[in-house]
Protein backbone atom coordinates (compact mmCIF):
# COMPACT_ATOMS: atom_id res chain seq x y z
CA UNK A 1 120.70 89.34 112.03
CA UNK A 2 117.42 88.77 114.20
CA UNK A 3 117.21 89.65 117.55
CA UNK A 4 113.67 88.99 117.69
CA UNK A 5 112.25 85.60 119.50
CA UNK A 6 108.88 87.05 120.00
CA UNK A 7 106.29 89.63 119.06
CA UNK A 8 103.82 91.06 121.37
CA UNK A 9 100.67 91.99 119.72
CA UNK A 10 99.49 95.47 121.27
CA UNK A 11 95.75 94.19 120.07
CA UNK A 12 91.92 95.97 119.77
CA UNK A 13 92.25 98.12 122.41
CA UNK A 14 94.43 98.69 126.16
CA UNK A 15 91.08 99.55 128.06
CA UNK A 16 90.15 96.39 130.19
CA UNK A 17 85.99 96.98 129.96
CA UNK A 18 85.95 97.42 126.39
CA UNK A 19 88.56 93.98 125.83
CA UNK A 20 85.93 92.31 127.88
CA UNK A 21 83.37 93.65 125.70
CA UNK A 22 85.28 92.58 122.60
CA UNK A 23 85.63 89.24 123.62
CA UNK A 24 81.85 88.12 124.47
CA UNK A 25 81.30 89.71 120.90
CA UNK A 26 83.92 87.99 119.19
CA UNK A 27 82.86 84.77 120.83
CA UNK A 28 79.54 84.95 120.11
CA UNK A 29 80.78 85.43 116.24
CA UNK A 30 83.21 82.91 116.06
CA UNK A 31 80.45 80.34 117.01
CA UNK A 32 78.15 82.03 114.76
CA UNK A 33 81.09 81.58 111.92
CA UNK A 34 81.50 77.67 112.66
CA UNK A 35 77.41 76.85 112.89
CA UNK A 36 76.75 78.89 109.44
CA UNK A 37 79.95 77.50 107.70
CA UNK A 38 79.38 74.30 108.96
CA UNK A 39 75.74 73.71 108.30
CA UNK A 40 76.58 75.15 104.71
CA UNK A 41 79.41 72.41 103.71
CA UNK A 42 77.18 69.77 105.44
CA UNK A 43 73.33 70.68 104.07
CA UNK A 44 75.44 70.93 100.69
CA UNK A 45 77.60 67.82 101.06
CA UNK A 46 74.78 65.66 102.10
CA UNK A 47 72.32 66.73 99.30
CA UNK A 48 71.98 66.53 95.73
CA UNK A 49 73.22 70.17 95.54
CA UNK A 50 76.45 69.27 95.57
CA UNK A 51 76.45 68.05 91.78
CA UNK A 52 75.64 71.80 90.99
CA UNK A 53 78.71 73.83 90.32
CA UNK A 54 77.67 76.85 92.72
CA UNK A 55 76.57 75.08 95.50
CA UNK A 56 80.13 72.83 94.84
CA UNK A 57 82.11 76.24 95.00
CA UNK A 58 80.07 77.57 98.01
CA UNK A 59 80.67 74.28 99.98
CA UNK A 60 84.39 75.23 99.32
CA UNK A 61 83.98 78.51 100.00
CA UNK A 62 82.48 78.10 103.35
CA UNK A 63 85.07 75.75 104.41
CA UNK A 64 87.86 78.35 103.56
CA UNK A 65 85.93 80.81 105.27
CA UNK A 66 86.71 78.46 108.08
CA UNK A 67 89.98 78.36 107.67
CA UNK A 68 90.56 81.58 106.99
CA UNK A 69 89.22 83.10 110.37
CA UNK A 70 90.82 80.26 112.14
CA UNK A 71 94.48 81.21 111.46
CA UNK A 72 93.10 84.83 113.61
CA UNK A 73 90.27 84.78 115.35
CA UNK A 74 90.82 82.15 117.54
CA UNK A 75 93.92 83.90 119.26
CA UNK A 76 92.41 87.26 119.08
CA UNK A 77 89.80 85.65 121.40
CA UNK A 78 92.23 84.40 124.13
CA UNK A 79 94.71 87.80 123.60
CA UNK A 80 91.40 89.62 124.88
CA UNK A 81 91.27 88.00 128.18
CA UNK A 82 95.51 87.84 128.40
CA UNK A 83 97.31 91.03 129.93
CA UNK A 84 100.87 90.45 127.45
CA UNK A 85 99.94 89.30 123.76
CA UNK A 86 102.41 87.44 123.06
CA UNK A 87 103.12 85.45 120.11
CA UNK A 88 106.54 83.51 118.67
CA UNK A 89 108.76 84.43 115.61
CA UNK A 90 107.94 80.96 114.18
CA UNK A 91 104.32 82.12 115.05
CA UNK A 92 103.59 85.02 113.66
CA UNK A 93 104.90 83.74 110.20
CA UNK A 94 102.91 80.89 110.81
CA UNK A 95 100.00 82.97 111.11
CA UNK A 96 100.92 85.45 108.18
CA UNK A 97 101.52 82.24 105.89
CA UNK A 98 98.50 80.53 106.64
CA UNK A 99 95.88 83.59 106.62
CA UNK A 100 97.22 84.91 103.35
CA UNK A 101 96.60 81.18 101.99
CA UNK A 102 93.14 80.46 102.64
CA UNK A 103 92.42 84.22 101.94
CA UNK A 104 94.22 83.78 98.19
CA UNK A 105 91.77 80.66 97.98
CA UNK A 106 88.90 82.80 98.90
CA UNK A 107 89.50 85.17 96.25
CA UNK A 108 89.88 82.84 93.02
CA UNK A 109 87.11 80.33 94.68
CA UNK A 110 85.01 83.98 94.26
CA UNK A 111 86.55 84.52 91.08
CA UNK A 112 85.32 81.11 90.11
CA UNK A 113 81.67 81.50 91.51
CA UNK A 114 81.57 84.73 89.52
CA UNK A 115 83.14 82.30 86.10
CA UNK A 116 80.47 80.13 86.94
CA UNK A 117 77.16 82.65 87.00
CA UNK A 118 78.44 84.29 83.74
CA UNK A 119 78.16 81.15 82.02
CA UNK A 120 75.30 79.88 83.68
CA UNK A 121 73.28 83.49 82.61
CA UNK A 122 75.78 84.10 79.46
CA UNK A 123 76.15 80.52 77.52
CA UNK A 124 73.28 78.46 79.22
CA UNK A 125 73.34 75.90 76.16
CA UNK A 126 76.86 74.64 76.73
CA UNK A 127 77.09 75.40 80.65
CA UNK A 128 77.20 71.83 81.46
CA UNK A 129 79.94 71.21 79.02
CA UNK A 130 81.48 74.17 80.24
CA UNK A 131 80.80 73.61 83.99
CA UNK A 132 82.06 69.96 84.28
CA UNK A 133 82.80 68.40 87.54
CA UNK A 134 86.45 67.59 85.90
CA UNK A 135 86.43 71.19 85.53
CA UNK A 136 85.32 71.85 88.77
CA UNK A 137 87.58 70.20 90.59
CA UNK A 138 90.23 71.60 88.44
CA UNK A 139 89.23 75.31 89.29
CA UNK A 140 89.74 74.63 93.22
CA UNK A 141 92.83 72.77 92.80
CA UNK A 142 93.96 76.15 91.06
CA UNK A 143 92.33 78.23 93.83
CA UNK A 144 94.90 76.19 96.21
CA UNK A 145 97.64 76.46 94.26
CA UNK A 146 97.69 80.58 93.53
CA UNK A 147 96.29 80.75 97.20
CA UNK A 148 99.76 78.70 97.80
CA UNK A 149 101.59 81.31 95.31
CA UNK A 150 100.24 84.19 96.87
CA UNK A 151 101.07 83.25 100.59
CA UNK A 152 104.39 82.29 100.03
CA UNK A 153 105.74 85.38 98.21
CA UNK A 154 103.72 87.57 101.38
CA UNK A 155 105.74 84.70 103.92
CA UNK A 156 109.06 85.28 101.91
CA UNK A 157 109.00 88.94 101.88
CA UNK A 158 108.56 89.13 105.79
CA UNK A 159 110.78 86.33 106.74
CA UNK A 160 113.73 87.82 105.03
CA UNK A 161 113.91 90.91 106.81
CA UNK A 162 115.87 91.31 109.91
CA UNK A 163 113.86 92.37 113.83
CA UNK A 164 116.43 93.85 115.92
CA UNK A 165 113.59 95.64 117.70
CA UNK A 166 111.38 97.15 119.21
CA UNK A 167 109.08 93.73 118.94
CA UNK A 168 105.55 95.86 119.61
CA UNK A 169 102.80 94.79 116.71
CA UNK A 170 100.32 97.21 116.71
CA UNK A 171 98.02 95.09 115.32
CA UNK A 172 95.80 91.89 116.73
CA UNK A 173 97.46 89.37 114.34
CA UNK A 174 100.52 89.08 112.19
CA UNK A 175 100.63 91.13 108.55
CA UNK A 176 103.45 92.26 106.24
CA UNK A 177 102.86 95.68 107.02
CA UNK A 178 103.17 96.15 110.45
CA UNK A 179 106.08 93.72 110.56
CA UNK A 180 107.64 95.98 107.81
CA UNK A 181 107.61 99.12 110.82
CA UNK A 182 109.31 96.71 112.78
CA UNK A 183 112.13 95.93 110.10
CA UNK A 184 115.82 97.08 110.81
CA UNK A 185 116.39 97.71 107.02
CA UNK A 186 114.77 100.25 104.26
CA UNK A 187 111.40 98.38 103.65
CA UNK A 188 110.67 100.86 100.30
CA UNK A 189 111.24 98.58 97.62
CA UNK A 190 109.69 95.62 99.46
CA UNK A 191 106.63 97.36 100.81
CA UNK A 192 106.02 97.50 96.39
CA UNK A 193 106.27 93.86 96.18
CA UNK A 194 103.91 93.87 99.09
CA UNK A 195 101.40 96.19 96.93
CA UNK A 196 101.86 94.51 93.76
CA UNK A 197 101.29 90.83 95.63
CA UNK A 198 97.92 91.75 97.63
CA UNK A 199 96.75 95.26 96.43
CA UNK A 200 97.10 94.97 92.37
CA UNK A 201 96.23 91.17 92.56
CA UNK A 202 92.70 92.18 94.93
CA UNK A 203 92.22 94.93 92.69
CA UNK A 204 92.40 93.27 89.25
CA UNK A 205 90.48 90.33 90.50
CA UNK A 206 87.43 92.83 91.79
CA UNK A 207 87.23 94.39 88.43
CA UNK A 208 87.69 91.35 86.64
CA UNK A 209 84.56 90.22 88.82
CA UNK A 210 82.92 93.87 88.35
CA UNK A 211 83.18 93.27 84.15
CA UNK A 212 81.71 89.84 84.34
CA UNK A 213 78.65 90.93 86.47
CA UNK A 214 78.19 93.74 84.27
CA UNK A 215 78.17 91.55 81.80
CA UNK A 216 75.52 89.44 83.07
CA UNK A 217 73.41 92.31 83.62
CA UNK A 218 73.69 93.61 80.32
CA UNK A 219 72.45 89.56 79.32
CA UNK A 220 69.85 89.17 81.17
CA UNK A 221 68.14 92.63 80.39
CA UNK A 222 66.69 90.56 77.45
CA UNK A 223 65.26 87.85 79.45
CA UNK A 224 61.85 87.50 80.86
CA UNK A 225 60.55 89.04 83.99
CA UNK A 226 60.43 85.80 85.77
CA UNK A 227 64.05 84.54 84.10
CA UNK A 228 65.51 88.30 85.22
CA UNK A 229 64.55 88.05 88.41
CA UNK A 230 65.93 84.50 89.20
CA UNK A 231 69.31 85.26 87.43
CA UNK A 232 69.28 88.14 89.36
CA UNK A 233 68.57 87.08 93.03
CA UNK A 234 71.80 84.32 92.63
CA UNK A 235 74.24 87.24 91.40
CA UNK A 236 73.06 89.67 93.99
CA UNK A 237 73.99 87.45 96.54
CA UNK A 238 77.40 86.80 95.03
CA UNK A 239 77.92 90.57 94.93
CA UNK A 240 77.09 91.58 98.11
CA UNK A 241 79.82 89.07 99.40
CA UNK A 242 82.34 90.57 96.90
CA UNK A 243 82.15 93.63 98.10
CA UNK A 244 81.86 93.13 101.07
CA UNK A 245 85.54 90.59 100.93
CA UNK A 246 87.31 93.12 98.62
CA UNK A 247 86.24 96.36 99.59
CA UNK A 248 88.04 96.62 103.27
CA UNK A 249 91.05 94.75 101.57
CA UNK A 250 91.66 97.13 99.33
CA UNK A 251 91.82 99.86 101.39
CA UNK A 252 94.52 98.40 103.16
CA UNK A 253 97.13 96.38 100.71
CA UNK A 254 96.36 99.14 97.56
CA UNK A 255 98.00 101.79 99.04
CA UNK A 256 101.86 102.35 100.31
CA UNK A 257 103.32 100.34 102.65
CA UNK A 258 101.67 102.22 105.86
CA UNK A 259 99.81 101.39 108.56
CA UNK A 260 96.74 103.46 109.72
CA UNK A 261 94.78 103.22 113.29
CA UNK A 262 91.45 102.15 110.49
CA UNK A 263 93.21 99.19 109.52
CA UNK A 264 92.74 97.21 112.36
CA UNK A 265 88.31 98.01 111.82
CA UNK A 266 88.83 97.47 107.93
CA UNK A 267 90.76 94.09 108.98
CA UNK A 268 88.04 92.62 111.07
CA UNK A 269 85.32 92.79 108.49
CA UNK A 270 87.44 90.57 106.02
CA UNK A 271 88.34 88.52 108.91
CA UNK A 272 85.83 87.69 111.29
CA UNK A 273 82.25 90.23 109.68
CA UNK A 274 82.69 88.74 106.01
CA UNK A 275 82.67 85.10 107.26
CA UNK A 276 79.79 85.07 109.98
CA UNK A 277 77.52 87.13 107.24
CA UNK A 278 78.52 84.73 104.22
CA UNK A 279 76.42 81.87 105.27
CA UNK A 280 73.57 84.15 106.23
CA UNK A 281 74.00 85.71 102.58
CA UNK A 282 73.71 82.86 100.64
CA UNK A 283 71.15 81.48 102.12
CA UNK A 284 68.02 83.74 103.26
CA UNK A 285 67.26 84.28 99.61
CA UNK A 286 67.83 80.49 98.16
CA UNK A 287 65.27 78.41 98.05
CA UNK A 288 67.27 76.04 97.36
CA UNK A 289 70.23 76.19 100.43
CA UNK A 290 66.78 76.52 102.58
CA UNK A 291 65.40 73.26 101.72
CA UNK A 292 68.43 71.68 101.81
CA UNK A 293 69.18 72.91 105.43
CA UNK A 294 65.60 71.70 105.89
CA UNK A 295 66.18 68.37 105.13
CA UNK A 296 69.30 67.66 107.07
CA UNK A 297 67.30 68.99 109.97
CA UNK A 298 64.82 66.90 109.01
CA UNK A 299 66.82 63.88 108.86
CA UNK A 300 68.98 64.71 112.18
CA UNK A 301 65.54 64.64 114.18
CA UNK A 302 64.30 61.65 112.88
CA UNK A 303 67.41 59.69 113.63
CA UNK A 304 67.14 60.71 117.12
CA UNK A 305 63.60 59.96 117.67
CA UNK A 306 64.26 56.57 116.14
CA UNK A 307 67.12 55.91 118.72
């Protein structure tokens, strides 16, 4: 039976001056999250750069980026400025469903990036044959699809418990495990399905990414200075937003079903840090993203001074 209609999200922080604080900051990041996202998908879109597998896997990485910190951000941004968080049953599982979707498609669209720089460094004579747009597309209909496998096992694990109370989420969105605190029922044996959904799929994925760049970086030790260096300068890019996706998720779906007071820091960099930096990542060392960005510029200004 559920006796729950409503969860109230106890949020950041109960202080008043440091909510306030939270908020500008959160603001000024979620606009900083839809300009560098945005001008990604479009400078890519609207270029020749979109013919190129990795620039075709970043434009759909930035967009579920997007998405991604949409399903939370968004509402933790109004929840600072609101005395009672409150959010529905129908909700919160909306919210759980939704953010554990686009996440899932983060991590195989990563997965794929990764696929796509070890054969790109690795098997340069057949990458085209490889890396064919049929292919592609093919790769992020898959990233949908386990993104879509993913979610709804985390959505069908929560919804089938029973809430007879208390309703308090100590949390700023909706996850499985603080709704598993909140469960009338021993949560033991589903708080393992919980692990072996998020923390053993995360976890095999990052060392299936950690082999493949090792791999390239035994490969290219062989190349020329010039070659190394510009095999080098894509990957560490890619990297550096691997770790910095994987490493805070981890530490929270790995472990038992608990909840620490850490999570909620840990939770923000794969939610709203992770996507603001992404954009900035990918392109401050590409020549390529730069002149692409550029050019829509570029093009933007001379349509208005021709109007």
């Amino acid at each position: 039976m559920n006796n729950i209609t409503e969860f109230i999200l106890l949020g950041l922080s109960q202080k008043k001056e440091i909510e306030i604080l939270c908020f500008l900051l959160f603001l000024l990041c979620y606009i900083a999250i839809l300009i560098g996202n945005l001008l990604v998908m479009i400078s890519i879109t609207c270029s020749q750069l979109i013919n190129h597998p990795m620039y075709f896997f970043l434009s759909f990485l930035s967009l579920a980026d997007l998405c991604y910190t949409s399903t939370v951000t968004p509402k933790l941004i109004i929840d600072l400025l609101t005395e009672k968080k409150v959010i529905s049953y129908n909700g919160c599982m909306t919210q759980l469903f939704t953010m554990h979707f686009f996440g899932g498609i983060e991590v195989f669209i990563l997965t794929g990036m990764a696929y796509d720089r070890y054969v790109a460094i690795c098997k340069p004579l057949h990458y085209t044959l490889i890396m064919s747009r049929w292919k592609c597309d093919a790769m992020i209909a898959a990233s949908c699809f386990g993104g879509f496998l993913h979610s709804f096992g985390q959505f069908l694990l929560a919804i089938i418990l029973p809430y007879c109370g208390p309703n308090e989420i100590d949390h700023f969105f909706c996850d499985v495990y603080p709704l598993l605190k909140l469960a009338c029922w021993d949560t033991s044996r589903i708080g393992l399905l919980v692990v072996a959904n998020s923390g053993l799929m995360g976890l095999v994925t990052f060392v299936v990414l950690l082999v493949s760049y090792a791999v390239i970086l035994y490969t290219v030790r062989s190349y020329s200075a010039e070659n190394r260096h510009k095999a080098l300068s894509t990957c560490s890019s890619h990297i550096t937003v691997v770790v910095l996706f994987f490493a805070p998720l981890l530490f929270i779906y790995i472990r038992p079903a608990t909840t620490l007071p850490e999570d909620k820091v840990f939770a923000l960099f794969y939610t709203v840090i992770a996507p603001m930096l992404n954009p900035l990542i990918y392109t401050l060392r590409n020549m390529e993203m730069k002149n692409a960005i550029r050019k829509l510029w570029c093009r933007i200004m001379g349509s208005k001074d021709t109007n």
